[in-house]
Protein backbone atom coordinates (compact mmCIF):
# COMPACT_ATOMS: atom_id res chain seq x y z
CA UNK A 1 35.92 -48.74 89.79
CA UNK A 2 34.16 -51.76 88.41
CA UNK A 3 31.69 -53.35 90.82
CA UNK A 4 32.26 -57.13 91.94
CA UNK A 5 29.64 -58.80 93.28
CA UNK A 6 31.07 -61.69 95.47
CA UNK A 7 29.10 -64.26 97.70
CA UNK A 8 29.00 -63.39 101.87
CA UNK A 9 32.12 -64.86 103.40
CA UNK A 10 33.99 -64.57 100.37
CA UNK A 11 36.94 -62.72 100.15
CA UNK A 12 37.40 -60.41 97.22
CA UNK A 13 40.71 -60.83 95.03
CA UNK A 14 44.17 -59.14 94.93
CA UNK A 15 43.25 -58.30 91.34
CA UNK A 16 39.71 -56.53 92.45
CA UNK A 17 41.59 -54.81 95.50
CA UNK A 18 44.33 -53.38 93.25
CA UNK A 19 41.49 -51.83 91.13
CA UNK A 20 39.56 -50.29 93.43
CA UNK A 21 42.72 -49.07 95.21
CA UNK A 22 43.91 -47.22 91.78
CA UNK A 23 40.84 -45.75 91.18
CA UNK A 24 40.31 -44.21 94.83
CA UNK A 25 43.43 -43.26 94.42
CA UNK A 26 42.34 -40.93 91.18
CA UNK A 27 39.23 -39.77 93.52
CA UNK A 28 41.92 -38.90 95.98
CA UNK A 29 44.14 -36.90 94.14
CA UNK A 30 41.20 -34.58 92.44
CA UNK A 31 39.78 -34.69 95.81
CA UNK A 32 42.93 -32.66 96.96
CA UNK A 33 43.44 -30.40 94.51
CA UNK A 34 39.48 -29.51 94.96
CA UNK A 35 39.56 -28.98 98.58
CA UNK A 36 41.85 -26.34 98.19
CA UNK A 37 39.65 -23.95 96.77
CA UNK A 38 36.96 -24.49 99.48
CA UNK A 39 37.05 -21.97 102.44
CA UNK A 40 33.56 -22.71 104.12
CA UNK A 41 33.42 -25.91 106.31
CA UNK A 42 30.44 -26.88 104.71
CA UNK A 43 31.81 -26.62 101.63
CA UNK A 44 34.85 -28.70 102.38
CA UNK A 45 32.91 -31.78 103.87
CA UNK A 46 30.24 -31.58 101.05
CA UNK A 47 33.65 -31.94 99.21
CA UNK A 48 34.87 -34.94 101.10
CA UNK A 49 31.53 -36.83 101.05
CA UNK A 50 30.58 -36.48 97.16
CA UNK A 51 34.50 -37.88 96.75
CA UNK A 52 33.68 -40.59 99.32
CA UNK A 53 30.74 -41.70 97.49
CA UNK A 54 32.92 -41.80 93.99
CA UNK A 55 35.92 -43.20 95.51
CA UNK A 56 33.93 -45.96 97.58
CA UNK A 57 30.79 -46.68 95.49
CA UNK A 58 28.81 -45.54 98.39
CA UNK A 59 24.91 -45.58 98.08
CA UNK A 60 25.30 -42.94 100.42
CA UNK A 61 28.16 -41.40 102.28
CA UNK A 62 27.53 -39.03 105.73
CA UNK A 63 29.52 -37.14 107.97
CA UNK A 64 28.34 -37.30 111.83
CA UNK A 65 29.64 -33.99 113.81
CA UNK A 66 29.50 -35.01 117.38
CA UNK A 67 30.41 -32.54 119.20
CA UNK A 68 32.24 -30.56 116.67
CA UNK A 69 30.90 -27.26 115.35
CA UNK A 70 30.50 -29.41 111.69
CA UNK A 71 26.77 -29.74 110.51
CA UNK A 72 25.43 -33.09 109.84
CA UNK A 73 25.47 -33.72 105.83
CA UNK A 74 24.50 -36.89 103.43
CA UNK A 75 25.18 -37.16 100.23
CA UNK A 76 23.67 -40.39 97.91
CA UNK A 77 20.17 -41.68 97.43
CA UNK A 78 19.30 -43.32 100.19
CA UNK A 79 16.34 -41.14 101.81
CA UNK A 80 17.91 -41.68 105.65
CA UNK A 81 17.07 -39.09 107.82
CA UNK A 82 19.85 -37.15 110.60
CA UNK A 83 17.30 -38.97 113.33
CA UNK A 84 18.00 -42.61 111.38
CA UNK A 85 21.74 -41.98 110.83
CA UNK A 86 22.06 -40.96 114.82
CA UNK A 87 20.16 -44.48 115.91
CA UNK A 88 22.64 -46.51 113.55
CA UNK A 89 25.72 -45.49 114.52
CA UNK A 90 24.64 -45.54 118.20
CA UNK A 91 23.60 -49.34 117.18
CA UNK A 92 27.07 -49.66 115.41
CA UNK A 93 29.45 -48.16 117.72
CA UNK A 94 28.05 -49.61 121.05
CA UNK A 95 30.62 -52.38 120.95
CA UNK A 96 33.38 -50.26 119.25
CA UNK A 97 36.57 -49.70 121.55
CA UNK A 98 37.47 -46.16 122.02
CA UNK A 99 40.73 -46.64 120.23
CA UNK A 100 39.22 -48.03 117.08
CA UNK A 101 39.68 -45.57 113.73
CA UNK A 102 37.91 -47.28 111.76
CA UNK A 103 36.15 -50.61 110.54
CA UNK A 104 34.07 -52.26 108.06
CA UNK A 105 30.57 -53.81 108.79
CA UNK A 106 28.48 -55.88 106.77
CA UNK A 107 24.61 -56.95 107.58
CA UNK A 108 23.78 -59.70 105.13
CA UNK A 109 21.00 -61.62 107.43
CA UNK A 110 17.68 -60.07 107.10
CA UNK A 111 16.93 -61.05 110.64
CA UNK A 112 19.72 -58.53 112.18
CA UNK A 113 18.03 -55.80 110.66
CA UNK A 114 17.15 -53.41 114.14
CA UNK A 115 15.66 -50.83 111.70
CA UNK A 116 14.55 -49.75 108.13
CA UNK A 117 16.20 -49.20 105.74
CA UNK A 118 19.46 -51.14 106.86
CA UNK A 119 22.65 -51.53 104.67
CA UNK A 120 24.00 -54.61 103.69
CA UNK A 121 28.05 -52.98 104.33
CA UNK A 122 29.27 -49.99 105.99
CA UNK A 123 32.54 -48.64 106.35
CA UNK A 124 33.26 -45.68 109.05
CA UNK A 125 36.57 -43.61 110.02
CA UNK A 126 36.69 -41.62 113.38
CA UNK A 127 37.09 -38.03 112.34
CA UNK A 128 37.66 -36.88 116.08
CA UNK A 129 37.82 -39.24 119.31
CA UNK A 130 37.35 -36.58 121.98
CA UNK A 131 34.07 -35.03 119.98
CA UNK A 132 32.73 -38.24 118.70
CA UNK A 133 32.37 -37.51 115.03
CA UNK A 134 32.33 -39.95 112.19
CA UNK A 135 32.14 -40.44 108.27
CA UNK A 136 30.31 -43.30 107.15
CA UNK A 137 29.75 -44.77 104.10
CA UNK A 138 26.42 -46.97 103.30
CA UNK A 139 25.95 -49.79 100.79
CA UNK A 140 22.27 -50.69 100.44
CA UNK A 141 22.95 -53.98 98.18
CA UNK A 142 24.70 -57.09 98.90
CA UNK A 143 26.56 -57.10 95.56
CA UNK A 144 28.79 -53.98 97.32
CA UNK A 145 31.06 -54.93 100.33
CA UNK A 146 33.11 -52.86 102.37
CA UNK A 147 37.10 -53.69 102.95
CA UNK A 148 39.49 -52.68 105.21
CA UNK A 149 40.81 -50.53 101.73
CA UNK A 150 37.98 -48.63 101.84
CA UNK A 151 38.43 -47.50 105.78
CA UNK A 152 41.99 -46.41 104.55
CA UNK A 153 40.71 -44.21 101.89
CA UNK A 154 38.03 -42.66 104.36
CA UNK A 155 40.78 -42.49 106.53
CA UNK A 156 43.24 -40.83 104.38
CA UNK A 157 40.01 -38.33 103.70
CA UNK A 158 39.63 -37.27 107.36
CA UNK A 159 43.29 -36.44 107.50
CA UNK A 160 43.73 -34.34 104.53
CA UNK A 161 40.11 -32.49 105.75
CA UNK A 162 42.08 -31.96 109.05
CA UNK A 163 45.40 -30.67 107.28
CA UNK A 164 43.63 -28.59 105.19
CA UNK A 165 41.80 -27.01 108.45
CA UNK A 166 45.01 -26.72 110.35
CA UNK A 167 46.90 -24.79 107.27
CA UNK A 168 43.81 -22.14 107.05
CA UNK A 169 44.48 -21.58 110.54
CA UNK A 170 48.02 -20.71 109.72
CA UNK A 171 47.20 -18.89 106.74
CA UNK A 172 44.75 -16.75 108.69
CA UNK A 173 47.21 -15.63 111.72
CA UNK A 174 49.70 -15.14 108.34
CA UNK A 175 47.36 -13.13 106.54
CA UNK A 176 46.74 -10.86 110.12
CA UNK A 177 50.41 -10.51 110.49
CA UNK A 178 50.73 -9.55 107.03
CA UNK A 179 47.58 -7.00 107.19
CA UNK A 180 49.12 -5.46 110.14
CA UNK A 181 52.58 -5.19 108.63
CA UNK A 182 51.20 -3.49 105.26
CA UNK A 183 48.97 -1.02 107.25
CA UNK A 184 52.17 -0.03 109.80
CA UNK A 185 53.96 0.75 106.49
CA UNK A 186 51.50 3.05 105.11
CA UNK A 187 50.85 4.59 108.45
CA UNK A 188 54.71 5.29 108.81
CA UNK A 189 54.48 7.05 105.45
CA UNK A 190 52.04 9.08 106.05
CA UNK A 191 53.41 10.91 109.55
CA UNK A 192 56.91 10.56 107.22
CA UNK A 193 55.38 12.82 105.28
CA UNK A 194 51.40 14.58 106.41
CA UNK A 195 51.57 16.77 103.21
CA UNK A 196 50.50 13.59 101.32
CA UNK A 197 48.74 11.83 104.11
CA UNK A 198 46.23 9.26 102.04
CA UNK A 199 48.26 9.21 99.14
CA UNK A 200 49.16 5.78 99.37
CA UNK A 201 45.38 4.40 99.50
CA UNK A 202 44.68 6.65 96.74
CA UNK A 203 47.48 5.80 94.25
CA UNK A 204 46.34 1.64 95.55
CA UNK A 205 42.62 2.45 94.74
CA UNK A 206 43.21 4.45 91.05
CA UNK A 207 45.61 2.33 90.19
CA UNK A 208 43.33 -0.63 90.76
CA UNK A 209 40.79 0.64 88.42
CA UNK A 210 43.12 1.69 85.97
CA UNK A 211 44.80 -1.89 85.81
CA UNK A 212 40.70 -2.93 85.49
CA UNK A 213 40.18 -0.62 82.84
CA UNK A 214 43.23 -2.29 80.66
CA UNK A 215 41.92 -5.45 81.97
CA UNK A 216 44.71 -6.97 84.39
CA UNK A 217 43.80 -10.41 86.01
CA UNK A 218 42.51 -10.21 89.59
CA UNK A 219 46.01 -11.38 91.02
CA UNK A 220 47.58 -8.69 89.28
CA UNK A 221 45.15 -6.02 90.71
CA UNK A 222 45.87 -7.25 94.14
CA UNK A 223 49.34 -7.01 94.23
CA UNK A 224 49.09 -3.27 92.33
CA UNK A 225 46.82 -2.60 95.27
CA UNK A 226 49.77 -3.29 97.46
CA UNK A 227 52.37 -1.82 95.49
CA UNK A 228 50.55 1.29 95.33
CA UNK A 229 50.15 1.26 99.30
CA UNK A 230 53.62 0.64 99.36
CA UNK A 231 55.40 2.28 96.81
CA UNK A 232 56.59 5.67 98.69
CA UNK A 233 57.79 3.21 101.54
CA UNK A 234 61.45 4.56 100.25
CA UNK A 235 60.46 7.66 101.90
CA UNK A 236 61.23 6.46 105.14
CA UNK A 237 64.73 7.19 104.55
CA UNK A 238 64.36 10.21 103.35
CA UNK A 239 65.56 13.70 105.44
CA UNK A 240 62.28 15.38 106.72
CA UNK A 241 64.13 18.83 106.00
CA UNK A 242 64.04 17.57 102.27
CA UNK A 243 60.38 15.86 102.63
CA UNK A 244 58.46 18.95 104.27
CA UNK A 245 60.57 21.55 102.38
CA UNK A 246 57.98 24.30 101.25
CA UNK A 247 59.84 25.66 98.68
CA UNK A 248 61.86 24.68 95.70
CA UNK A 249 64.58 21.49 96.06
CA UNK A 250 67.78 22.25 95.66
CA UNK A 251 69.88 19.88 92.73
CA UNK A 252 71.30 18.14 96.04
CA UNK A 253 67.89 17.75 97.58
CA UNK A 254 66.29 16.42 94.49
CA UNK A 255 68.87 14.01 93.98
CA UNK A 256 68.43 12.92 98.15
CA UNK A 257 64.26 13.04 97.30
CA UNK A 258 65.47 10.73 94.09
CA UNK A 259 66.81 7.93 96.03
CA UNK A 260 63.06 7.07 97.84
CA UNK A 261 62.38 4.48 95.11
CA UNK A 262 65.68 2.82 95.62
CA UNK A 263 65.41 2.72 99.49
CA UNK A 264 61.89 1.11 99.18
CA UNK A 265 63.17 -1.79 96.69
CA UNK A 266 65.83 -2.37 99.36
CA UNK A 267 63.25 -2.50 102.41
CA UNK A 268 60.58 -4.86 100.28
CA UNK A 269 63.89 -6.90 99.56
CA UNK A 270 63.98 -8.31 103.18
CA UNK A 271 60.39 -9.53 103.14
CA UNK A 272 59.72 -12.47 100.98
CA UNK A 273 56.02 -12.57 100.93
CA UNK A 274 55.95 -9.18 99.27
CA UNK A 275 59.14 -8.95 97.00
CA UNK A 276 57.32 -9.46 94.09
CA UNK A 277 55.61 -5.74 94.35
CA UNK A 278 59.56 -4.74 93.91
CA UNK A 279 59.11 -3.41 90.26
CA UNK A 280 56.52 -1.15 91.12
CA UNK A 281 57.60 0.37 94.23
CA UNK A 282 61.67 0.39 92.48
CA UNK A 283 60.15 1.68 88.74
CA UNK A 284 57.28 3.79 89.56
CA UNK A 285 59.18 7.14 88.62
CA UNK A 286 60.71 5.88 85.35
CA UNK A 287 59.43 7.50 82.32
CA UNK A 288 58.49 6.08 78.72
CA UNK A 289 60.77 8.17 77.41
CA UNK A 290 63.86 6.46 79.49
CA UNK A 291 64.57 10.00 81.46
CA UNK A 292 63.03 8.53 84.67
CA UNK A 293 65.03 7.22 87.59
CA UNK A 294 66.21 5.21 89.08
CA UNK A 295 67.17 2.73 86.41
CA UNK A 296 66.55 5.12 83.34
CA UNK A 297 64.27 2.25 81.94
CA UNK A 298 62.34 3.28 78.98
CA UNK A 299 58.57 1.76 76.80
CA UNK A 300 57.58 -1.87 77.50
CA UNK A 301 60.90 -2.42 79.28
CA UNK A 302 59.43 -0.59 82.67
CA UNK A 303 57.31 -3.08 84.32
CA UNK A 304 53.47 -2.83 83.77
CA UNK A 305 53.02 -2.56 87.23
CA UNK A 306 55.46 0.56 87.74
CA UNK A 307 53.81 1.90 84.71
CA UNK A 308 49.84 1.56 86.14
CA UNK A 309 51.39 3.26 89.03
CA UNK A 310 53.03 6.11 87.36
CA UNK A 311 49.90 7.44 86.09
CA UNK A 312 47.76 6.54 89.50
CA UNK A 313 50.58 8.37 91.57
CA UNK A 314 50.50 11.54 89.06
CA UNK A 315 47.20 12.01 88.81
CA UNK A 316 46.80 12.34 92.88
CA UNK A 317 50.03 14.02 93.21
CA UNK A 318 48.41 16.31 90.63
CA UNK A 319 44.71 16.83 92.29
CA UNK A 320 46.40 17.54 95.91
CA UNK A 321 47.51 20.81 96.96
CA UNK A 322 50.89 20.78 98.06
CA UNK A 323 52.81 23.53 99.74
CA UNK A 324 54.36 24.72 96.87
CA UNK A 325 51.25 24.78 94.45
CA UNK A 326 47.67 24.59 94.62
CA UNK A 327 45.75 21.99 93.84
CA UNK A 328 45.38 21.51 89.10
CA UNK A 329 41.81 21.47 88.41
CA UNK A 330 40.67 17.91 86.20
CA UNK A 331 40.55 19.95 83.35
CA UNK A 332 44.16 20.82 83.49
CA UNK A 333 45.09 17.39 84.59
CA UNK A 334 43.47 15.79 81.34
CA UNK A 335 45.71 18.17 79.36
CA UNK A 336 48.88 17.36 81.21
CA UNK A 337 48.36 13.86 81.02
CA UNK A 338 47.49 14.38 77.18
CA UNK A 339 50.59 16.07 76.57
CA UNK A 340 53.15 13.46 78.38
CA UNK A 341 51.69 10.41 76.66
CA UNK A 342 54.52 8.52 74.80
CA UNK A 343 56.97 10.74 76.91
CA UNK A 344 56.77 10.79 80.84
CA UNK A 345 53.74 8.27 80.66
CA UNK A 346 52.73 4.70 78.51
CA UNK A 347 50.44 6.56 75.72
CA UNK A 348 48.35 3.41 75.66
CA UNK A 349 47.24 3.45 79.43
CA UNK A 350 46.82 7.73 78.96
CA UNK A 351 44.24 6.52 76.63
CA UNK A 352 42.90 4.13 79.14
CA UNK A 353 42.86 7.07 81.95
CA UNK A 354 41.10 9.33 79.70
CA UNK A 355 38.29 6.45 79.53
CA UNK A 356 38.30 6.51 83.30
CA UNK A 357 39.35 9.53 84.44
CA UNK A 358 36.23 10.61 86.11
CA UNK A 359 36.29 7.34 88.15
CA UNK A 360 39.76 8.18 89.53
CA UNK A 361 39.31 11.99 89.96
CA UNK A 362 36.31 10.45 92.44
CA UNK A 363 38.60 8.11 94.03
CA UNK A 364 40.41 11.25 95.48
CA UNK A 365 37.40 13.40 96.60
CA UNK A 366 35.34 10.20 98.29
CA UNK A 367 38.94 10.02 100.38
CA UNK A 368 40.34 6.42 101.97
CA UNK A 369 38.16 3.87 103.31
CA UNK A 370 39.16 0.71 100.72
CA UNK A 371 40.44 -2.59 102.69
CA UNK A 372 43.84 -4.54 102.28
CA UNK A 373 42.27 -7.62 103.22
CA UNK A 374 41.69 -8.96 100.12
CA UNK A 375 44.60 -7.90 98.49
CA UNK A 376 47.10 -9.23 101.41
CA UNK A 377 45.14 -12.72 101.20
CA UNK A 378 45.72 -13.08 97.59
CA UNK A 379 49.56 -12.51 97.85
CA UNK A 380 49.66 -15.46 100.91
CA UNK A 381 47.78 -17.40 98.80
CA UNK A 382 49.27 -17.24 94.98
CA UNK A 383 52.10 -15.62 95.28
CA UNK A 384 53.40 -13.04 92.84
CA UNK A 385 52.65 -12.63 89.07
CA UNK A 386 54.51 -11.92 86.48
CA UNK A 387 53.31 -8.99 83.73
CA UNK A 388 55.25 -7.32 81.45
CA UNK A 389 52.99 -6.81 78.73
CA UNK A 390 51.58 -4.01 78.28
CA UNK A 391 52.98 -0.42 78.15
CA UNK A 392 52.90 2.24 80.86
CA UNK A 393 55.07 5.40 82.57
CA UNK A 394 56.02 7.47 85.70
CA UNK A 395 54.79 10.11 87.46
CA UNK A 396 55.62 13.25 90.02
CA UNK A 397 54.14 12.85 93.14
């Protein structure tokens, strides 16, 4: 915005007002794309005062908390300190009805001056009217004057700070009900089935630091976090005669036990927020070789995400004793998983595992204790991702 210095009294011109309008308006829109990656409240009106300062021209811009739980903060070069800024807008606002959002001020007679430094303009905008807080921006030189634009942009300011507040608020009770959802999943698979009680977390956590071993995005690794949680949820509609059976399944059994994956696409189905982890809790018995189930998929055409979990939910199924076999020593696990890469398993990501192995095989003795927070609050707040790149497989457990 190009600076016009026009005489006191003056009015500055339609062309000047368009200007500065169009260039706020630039401040404005980076302002809102930036605010949305600031969680802290002292982040977000550090934020909103360096863009007041750009968008305004401000020798200094400062936010006034009242009785909000906001700290004080001043951004420019004016050296004005939080006792100077209290005194001047007690001098400012003693004649300022209650209903008044904002308004411009400008102090051109040296005489007026009740205390030093004093600007020449200021511009404010109430923030909140029942806790008395206030943005204000500060010109020190006569050559910068305040309009009734520049309340409107300060204005505009305060309410996308405030509907930026209110959505986190949202988000958060979101993100609780989602935590809470995810977590009375897991639990309902584990008393489903108490053989594999902790399986879930364990498959999450190794597959996690398998998909960081093959170097997955952070997105990604949160929502194979959650599809590993998740992804025996199918189980749930499974007969417990056929899920606690000690001994061997019968053809009819297996082919009940078979249809877990299939029931646990169907459930995710129903709740949006999550129906992107749908490949990995549907795929996550398929098999490089195509002989998996449900959908006989086969290579790169099983999702990556099915096939990170394939080897994840293996390798625990493998280390855990179940009733109808001990539990396979690491040593005998390396060799399995050695001997189904490029058939039951993605021979790239076997190579990865072998890299890692001892990282996972801790994973299981250290037991649970690894939080969904994280992982829940990156699904609320980007959504799902898309990967099919890599190549990976399916496992037994």
């Amino acid at each position: 915005m190009a600076i016009v210095t026009y005489e006191r009294g003056s009015r500055p011109t339609r062309e000047y007002e368009t200007a500065a309008a169009e260039a706020a308006w630039d401040v404005l829109d980076r302002f809102g794309l930036a605010l949305q990656q600031c969680e802290q409240s002292a982040q977000q009106i550090r934020l909103t005062l360096e863009s007041a300062r750009e968008a305004l021209e401000a020798d200094a811009v400062f936010w006034h908390p009242g009785g909000t739980a906001d700290s004080a903060a001043l951004v420019g070069t004016a050296d004005i300190s939080p006792a100077w800024r209290e005194a001047f807008l007690d001098y400012v606002l003693r004649d300022v009805p209650d209903a008044q959002q904002g308004f411009t001020r400008n102090y051109l007679d040296p005489a007026a001056k009740p205390m030093s430094p004093w600007p020449c303009s200021a511009a404010l905008a109430r923030v909140s009217k029942s806790r008395g807080s206030w943005l204000a921006a500060l010109s020190f030189h006569p050559r910068r004057l305040f309009i009734a634009t520049d309340v409107k942009v300060l204005q505009l300011m305060r309410r996308i700070v405030l509907n930026h507040r209110q959505q986190q608020q949202v988000f958060a009770k979101l993100k609780d009900s989602m935590f809470g959802l995810v977590r009375c999943l897991t639990s309902a698979i584990d008393a489903k089935d108490p053989y594999t009680w902790g399986h879930s977390e364990r498959v999450a956590r190794m597959a996690v630091r398998l998909g960081q071993q093959v170097g997955m995005p952070a997105g990604a690794l949160s929502d194979l976090y959650l599809a590993g949680l998740l992804h025996d949820i199918g189980k749930i509609g499974i007969r417990d005669s056929v899920l606690q059976k000690p001994g061997r399944l019968t053809p009819e059994e297996f082919a009940h036990i078979q249809e877990h994956p299939v029931i646990g696409d169907r459930l995710l189905s129903n709740i949006k927020a999550l129906v992107h982890l749908r490949p990995g809790v549907r795929n996550h018995h398929e098999r490089w070789d195509g002989r998996g189930y449900p959908d006989a998929l086969s290579g790169e055409s099983i999702p990556l995400q099915a096939r990170v979990l394939a080897v994840a939910d293996s390798c625990d199924a493998m280390m855990a004793t179940r009733p109808y076999r001990p539990a396979l020593p690491p040593e005998r696990i390396d060799a399995v998983m050695l001997q189904g890469a490029g058939s039951q398993w993605d021979p790239h990501l076997i190579e990865q595992f072998m890299a890692c192995r001892h990282e996972l095989y801790l994973i299981y003795q250290r037991g649970l204790g690894e939080s969904v927070v994280a992982a829940v609050e990156r699904v609320l707040d980007s959504g799902s991702d898309e990967f099919h790149s890599l190549k990976a497989p399916r496992a037994a457990g």
